[in-house]
C-alpha atoms as a PDB file:
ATOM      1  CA  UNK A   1      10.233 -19.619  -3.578  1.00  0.00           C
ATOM      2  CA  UNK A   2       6.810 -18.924  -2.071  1.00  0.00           C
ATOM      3  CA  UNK A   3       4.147 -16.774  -3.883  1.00  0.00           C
ATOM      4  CA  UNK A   4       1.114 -15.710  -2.102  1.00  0.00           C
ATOM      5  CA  UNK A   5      -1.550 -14.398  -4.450  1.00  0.00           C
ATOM      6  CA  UNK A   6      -3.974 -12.340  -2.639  1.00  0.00           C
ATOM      7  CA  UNK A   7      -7.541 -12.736  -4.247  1.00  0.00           C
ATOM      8  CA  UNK A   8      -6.311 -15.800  -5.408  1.00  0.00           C
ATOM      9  CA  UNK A   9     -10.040 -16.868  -7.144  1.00  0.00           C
ATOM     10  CA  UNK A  10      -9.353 -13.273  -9.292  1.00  0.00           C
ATOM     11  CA  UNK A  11      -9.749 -13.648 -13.228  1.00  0.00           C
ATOM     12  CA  UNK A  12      -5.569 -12.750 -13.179  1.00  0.00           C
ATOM     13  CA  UNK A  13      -4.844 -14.941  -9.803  1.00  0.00           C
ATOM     14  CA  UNK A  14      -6.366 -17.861 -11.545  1.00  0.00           C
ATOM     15  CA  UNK A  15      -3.827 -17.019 -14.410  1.00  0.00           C
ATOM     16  CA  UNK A  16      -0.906 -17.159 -12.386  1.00  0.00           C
ATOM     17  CA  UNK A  17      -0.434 -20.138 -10.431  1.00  0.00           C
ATOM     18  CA  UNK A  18       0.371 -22.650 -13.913  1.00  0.00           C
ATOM     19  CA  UNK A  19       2.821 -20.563 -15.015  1.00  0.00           C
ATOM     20  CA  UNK A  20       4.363 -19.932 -11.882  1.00  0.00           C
ATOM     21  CA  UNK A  21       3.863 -23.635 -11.051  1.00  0.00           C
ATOM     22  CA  UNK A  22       6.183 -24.066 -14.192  1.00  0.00           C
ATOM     23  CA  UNK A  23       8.636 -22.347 -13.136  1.00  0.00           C
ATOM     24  CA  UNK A  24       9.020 -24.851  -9.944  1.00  0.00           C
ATOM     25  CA  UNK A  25       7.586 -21.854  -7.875  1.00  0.00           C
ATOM     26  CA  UNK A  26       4.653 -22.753  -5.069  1.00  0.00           C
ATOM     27  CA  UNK A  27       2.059 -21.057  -4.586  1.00  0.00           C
ATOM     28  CA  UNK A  28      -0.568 -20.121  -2.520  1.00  0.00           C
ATOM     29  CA  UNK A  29      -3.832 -18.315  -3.104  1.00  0.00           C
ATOM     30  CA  UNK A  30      -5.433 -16.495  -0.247  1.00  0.00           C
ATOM     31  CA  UNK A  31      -9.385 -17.055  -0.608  1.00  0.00           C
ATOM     32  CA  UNK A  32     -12.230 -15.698   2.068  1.00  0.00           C
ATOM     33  CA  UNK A  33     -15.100 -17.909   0.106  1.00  0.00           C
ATOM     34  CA  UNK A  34     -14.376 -21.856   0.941  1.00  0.00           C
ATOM     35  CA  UNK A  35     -16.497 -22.600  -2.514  1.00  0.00           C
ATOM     36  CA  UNK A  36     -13.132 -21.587  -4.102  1.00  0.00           C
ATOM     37  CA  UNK A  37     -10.466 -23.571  -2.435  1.00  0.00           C
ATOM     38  CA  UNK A  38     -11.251 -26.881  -5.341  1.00  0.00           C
ATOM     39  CA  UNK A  39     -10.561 -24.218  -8.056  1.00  0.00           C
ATOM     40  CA  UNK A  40      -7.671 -23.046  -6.437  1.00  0.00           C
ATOM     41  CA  UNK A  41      -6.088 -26.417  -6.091  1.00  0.00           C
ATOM     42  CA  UNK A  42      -6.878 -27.131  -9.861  1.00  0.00           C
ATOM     43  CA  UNK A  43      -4.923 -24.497 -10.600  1.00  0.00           C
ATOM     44  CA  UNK A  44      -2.065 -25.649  -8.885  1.00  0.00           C
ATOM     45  CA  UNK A  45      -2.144 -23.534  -5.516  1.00  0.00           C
ATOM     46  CA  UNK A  46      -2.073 -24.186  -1.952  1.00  0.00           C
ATOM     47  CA  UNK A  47      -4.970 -22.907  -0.141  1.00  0.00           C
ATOM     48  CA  UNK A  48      -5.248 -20.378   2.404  1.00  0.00           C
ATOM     49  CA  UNK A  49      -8.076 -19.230   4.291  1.00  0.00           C
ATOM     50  CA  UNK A  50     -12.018 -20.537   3.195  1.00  0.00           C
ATOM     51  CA  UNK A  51     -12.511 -22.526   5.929  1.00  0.00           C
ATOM     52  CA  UNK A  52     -10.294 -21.410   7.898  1.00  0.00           C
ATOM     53  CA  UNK A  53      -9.637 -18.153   9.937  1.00  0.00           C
ATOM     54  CA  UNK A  54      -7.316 -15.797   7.430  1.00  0.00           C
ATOM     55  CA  UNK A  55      -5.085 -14.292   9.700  1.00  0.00           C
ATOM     56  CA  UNK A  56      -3.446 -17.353  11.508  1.00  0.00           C
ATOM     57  CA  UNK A  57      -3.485 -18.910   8.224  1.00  0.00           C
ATOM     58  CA  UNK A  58      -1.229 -16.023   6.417  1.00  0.00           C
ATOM     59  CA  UNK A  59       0.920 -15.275   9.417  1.00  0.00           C
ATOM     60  CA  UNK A  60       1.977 -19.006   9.536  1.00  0.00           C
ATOM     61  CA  UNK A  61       2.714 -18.819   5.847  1.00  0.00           C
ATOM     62  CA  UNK A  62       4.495 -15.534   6.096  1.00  0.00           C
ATOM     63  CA  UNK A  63       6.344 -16.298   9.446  1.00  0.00           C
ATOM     64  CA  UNK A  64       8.795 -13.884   9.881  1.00  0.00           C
ATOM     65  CA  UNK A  65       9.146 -12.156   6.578  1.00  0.00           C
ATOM     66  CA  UNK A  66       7.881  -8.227   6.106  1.00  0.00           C
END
């Protein structure tokens, strides 16, 4: 299963991602500031968005889901 965490640098989205990890989950953490994305990976997630534009980012993620 795929988790995307919006605000994924948060004090709770930073939280998340080892115990989700754990639980053989992956996740992603959405992230405007590129500074971020090396916490974000150190916590376990994939990265979307920092360098990146946000929007083609997430709707490749999300695909087809609503």
């Amino acid at each position: 299963m795929d988790i995307v965490i919006a605000g994924g640098h948060g004090k709770i989205a930073r939280r998340l991602p080892p115990l989700l990890v754990a639980r053989a989950k992956r996740v992603r953490g959405l992230i405007r500031n590129p500074d971020h994305a090396a916490d974000l990976r150190d916590d376990g997630n994939y990265v979307i968005g920092g360098d990146e534009p946000i929007a083609p980012a997430l709707a490749a993620v999300l695909g087809d889901h609503r």
